[in-house]
Protein backbone atom coordinates (compact mmCIF):
# COMPACT_ATOMS: atom_id res chain seq x y z
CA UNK A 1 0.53 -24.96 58.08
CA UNK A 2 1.50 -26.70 54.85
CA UNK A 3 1.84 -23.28 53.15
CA UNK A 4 4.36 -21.57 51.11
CA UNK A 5 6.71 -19.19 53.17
CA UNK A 6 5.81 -16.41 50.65
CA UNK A 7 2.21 -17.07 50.92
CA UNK A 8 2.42 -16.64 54.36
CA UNK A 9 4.55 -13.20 53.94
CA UNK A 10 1.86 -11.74 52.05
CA UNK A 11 -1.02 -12.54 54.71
CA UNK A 12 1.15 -10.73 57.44
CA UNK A 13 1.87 -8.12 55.13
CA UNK A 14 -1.77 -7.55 54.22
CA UNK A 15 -2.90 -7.36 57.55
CA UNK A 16 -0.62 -4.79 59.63
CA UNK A 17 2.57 -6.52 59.27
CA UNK A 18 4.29 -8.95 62.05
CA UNK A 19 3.64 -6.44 65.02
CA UNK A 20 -0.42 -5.98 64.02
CA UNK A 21 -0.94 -8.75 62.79
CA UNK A 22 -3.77 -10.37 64.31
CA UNK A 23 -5.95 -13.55 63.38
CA UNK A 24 -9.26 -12.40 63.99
CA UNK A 25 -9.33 -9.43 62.43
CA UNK A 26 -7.47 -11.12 59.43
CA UNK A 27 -10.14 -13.15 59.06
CA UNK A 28 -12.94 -11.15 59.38
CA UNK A 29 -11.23 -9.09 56.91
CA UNK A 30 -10.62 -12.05 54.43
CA UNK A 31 -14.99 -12.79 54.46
CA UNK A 32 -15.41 -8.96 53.87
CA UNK A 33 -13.70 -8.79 51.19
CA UNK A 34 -15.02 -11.66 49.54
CA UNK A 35 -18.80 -10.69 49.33
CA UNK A 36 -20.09 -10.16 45.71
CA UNK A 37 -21.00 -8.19 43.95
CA UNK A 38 -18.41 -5.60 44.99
CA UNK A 39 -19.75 -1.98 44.19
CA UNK A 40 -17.58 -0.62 40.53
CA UNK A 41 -15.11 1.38 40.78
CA UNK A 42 -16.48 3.92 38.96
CA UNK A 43 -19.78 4.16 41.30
CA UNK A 44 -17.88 4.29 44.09
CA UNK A 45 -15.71 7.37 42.41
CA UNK A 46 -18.57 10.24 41.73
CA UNK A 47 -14.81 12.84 40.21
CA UNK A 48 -13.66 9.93 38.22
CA UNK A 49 -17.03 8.25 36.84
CA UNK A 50 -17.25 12.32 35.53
CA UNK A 51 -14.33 13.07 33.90
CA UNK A 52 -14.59 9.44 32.14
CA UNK A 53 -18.35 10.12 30.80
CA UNK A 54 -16.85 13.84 29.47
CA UNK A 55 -13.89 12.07 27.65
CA UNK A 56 -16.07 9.99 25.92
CA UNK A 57 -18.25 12.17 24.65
CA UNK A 58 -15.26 13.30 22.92
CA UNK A 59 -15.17 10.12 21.01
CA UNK A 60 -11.78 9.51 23.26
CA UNK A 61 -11.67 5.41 24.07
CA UNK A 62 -11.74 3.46 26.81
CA UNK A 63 -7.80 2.76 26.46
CA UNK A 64 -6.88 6.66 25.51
CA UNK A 65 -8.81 7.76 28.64
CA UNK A 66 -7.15 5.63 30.85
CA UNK A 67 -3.85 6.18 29.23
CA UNK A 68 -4.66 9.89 29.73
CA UNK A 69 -5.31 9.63 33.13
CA UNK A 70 -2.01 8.28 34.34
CA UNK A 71 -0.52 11.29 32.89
CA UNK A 72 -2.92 13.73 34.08
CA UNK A 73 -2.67 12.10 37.87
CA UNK A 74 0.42 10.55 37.76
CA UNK A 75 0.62 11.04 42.19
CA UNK A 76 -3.01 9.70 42.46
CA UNK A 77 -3.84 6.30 42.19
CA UNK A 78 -7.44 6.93 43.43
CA UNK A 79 -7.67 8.40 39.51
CA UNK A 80 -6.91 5.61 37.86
CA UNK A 81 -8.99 2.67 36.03
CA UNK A 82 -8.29 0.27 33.27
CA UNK A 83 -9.77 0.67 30.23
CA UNK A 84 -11.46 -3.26 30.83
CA UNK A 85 -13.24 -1.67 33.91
CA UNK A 86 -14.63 1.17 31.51
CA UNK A 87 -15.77 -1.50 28.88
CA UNK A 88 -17.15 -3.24 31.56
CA UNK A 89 -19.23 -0.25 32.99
CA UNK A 90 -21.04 0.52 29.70
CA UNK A 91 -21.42 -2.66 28.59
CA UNK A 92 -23.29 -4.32 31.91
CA UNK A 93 -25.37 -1.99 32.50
CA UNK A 94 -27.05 -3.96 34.88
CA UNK A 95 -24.01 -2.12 37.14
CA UNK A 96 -25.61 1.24 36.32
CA UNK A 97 -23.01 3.75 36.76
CA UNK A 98 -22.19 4.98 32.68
CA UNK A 99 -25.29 5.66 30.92
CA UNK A 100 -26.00 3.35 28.11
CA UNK A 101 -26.42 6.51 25.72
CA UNK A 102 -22.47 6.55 26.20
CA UNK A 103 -21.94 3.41 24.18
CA UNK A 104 -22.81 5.57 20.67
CA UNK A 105 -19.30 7.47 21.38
CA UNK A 106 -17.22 4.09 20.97
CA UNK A 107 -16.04 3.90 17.49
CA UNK A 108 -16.94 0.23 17.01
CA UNK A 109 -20.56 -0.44 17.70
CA UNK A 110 -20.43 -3.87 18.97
CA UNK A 111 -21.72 -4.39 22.39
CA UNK A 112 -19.36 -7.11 23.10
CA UNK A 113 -15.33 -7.12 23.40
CA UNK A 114 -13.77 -9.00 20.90
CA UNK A 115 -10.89 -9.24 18.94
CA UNK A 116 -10.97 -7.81 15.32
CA UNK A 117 -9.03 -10.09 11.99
CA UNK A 118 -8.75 -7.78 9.40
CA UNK A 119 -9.06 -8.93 5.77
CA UNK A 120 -7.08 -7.84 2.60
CA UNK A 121 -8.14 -8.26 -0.11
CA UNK A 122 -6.25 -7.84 -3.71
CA UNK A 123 -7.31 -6.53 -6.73
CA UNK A 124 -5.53 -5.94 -10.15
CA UNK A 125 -4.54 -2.51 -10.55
CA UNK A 126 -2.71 -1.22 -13.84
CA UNK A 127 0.99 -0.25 -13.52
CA UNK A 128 1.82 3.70 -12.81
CA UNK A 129 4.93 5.05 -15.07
CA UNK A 130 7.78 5.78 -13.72
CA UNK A 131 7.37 4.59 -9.52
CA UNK A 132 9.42 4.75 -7.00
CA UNK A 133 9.66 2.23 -4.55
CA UNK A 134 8.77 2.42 -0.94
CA UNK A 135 12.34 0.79 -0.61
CA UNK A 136 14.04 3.76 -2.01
CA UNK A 137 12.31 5.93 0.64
CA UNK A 138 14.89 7.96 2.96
CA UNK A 139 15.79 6.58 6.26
CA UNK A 140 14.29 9.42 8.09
CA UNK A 141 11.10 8.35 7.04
CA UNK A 142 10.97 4.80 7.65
CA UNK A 143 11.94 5.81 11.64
CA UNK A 144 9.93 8.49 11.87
CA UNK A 145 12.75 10.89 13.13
CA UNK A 146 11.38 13.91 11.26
CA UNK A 147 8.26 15.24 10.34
CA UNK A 148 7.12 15.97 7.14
CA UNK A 149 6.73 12.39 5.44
CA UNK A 150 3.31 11.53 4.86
CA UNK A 151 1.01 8.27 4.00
CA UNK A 152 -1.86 8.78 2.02
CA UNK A 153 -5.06 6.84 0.45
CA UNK A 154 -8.87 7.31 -0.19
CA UNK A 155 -11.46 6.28 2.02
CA UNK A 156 -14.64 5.03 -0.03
CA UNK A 157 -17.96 5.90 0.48
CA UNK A 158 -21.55 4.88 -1.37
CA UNK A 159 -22.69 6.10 -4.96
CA UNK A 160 -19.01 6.19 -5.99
CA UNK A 161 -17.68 9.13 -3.91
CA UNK A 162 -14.25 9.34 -2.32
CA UNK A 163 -12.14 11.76 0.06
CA UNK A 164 -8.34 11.61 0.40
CA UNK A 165 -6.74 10.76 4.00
CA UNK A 166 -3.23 11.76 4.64
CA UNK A 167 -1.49 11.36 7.97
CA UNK A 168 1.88 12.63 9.16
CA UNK A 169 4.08 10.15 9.92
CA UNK A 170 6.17 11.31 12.88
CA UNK A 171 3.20 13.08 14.75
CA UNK A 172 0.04 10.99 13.41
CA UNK A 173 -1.42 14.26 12.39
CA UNK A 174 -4.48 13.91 10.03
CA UNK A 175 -5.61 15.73 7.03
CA UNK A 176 -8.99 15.02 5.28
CA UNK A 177 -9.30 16.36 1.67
CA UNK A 178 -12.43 16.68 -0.70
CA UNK A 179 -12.73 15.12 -3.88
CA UNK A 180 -14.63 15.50 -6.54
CA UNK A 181 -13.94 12.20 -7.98
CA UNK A 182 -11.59 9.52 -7.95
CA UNK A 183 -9.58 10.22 -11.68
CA UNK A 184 -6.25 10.65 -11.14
CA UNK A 185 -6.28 14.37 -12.39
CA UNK A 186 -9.18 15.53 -9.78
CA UNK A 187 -6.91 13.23 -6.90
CA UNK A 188 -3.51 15.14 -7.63
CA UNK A 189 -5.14 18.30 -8.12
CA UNK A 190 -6.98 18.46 -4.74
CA UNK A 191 -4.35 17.08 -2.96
CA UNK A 192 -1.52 19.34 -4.72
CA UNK A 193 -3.82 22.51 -3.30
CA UNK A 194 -3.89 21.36 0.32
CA UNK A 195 -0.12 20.23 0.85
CA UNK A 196 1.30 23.53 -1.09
CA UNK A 197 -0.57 24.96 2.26
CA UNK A 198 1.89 23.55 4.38
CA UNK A 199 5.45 24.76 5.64
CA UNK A 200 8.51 23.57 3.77
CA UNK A 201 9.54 21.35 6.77
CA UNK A 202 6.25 19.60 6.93
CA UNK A 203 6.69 18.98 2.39
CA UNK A 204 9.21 15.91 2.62
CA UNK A 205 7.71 12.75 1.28
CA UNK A 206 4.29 10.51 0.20
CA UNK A 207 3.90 7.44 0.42
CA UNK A 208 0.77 6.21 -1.57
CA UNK A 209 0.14 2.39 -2.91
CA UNK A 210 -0.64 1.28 -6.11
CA UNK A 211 -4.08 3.13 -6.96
CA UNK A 212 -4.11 4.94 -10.44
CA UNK A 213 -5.80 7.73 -8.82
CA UNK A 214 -1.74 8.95 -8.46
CA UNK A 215 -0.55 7.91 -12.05
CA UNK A 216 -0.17 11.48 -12.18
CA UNK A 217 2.34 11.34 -9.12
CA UNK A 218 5.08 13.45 -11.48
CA UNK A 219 2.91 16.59 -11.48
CA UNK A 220 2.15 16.09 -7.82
CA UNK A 221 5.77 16.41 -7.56
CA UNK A 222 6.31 19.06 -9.48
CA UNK A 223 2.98 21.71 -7.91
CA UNK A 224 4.56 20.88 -4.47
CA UNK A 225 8.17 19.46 -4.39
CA UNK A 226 7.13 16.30 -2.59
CA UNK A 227 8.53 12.97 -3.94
CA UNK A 228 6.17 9.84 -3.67
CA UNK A 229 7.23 6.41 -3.12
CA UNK A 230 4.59 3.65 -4.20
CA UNK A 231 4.18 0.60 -1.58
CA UNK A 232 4.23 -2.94 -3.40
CA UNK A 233 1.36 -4.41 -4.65
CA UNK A 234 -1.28 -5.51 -2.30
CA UNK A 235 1.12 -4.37 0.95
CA UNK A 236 -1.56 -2.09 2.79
CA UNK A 237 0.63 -3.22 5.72
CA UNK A 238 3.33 -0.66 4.40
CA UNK A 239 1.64 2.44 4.73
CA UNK A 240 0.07 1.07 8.56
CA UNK A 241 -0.69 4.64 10.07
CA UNK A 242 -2.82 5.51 7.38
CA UNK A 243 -4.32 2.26 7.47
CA UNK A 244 -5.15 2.01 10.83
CA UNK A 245 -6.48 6.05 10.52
CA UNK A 246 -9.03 5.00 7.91
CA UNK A 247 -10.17 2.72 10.30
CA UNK A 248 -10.51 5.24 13.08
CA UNK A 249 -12.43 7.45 10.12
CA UNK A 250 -15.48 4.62 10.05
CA UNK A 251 -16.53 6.05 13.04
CA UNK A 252 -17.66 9.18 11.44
CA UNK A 253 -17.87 7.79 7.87
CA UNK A 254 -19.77 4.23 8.05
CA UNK A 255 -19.09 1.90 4.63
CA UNK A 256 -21.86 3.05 2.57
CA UNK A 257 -21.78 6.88 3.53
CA UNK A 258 -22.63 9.16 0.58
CA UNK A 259 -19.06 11.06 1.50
CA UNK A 260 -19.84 13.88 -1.39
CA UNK A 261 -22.20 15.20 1.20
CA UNK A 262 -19.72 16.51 3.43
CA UNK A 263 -18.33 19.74 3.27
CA UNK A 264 -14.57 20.62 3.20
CA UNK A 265 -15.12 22.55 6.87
CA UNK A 266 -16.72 19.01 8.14
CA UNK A 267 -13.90 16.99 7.29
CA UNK A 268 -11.28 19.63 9.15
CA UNK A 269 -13.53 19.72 11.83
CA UNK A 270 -13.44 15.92 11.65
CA UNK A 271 -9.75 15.62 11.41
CA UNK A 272 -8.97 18.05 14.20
CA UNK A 273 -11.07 15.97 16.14
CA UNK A 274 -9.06 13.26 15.62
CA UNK A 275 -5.85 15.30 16.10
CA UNK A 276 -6.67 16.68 19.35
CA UNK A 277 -7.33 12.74 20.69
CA UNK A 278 -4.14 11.34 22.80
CA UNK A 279 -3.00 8.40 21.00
CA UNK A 280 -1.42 5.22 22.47
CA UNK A 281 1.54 4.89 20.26
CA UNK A 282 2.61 8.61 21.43
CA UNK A 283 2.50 8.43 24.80
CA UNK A 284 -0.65 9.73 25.41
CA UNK A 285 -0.06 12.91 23.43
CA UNK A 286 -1.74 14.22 20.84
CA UNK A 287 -1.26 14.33 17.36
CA UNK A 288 -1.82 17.73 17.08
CA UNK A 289 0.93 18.85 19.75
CA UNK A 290 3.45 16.02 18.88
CA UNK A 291 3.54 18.38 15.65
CA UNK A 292 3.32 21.12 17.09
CA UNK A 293 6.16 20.39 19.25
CA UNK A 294 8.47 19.06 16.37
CA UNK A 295 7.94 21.57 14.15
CA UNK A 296 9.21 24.36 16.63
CA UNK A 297 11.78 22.51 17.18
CA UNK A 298 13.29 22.62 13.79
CA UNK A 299 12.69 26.48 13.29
């Protein structure tokens, strides 16, 4: 037949297998499955095309939904698809199964898959007294063994207005802090009043980079017993989670949002949000239980 011996194996093995196999059927089979367009999975799959549309009106992605749903169904295949096949759903809507309203949940609002180069760009910043290094941080940070160390920086918004992001390292937890302005004494203040909040165990470490907004990082210390280590200059890459946070953050806070409008209790009910989302890089778990679940565990 001038064919491979495996491709052969997989033929029988499609069909019934040596004893059922049979030729007609095979091939009958074989033109079947070949018409297009094939129906989407999703509109074929009333219990699955539901549960997907609810997760993303939860701002969940295509990815955490269908990471989410291996976990959730780990015994039924039939409740699985990729998060390409979701993409693909809202995006051709000529397919009509997800409505096209559903496409304002995804946190990018490009109608088109593509990949994303981020930019850096540096700027001159003046030196902060006394710094410590990132490279002086404790071990247990830099693996993320134990919570409690935290990255932090400040998202920008339109007609000079600012709000502090800090996000547990271990867990990916979020915290979203007002500010009333950008000067360093305003910065250390607010954040100084929020972490005090916090239990002992969760007070271990900041890591900021080289903004003046934390020249004042010794008082910061001092309010809350928290040490902060300063990233090198124009290193964004060395505080990554809260990097990659801000970025999740555009969703609800375009470039160009007046952010003084916001309340304190719209930023908490922002970040827990956010926290209650199953992220990728934990499994599938949330932030908010990954802490949850560490903390008891050191009580």
């Amino acid at each position: 037949m001038n064919r491979a011996a495996s491709t052969v194996s997989r033929e029988i093995r499609r069909h019934g297998g040596g004893p059922a196999y049979r030729a007609h059927d095979a091939d009958r089979q074989a033109w079947a499955s070949a018409l297009r367009p094939k129906r989407c999975l999703l509109a074929t799959k009333r219990k699955l095309r539901d549960i997907v549309e609810s997760k993303l009106i939860l701002d969940w992605s295509p990815e955490q939904i269908s990471g989410w749903l291996k976990t959730q169904y780990p015994d039924d295949p039939s409740m699985r698809v990729s998060h390409e096949t979701i993409y693909r759903s809202l995006f051709i809507q000529a397919r009509g199964v997800l409505k096209k309203e559903l496409m304002d949940y995804l946190r990018s609002k490009r109608r088109m898959r593509r990949s994303r180069h981020a930019s850096v760009h540096g700027h001159s910043q003046g030196r902060i007294v006394d710094a410590i290094s990132i490279r002086e941080r404790p071990a247990e940070a830099e693996d993320r063994a134990i919570p409690g160390h935290w990255e932090g920086d400040l998202l920008a918004g339109g007609n000079n207005s600012y709000l502090a992001t800090l996000v547990e390292r271990h867990s990916r937890f979020l915290m979203l802090i007002k500010l009333p302005g950008k000067d360093t004494a305003a910065v250390v203040a607010a954040l100084s009043k929020h972490v005090r909040r916090l239990p002992a165990a969760l007070r271990r470490s900041l890591t900021w980079d080289r903004g003046l907004e934390m020249a004042k990082h010794k008082d910061f210390t001092v309010a809350t017993d928290v040490q902060v280590y300063f990233c090198d200059p124009q290193s964004p890459w060395q505080r990554g989670t809260n990097e990659n946070t801000n970025l999740l953050l555009r969703q609800y806070f375009p470039r160009g949002t007046d952010l003084s409008i916001h309340s304190q209790a719209y930023l908490d009910r922002v970040a827990l949000r956010l926290n209650r989302r199953p992220r990728k890089t934990l499994g599938f778990q949330t932030p908010a239980s990954k802490l949850r679940a560490s903390v008891a565990s050191t009580v």
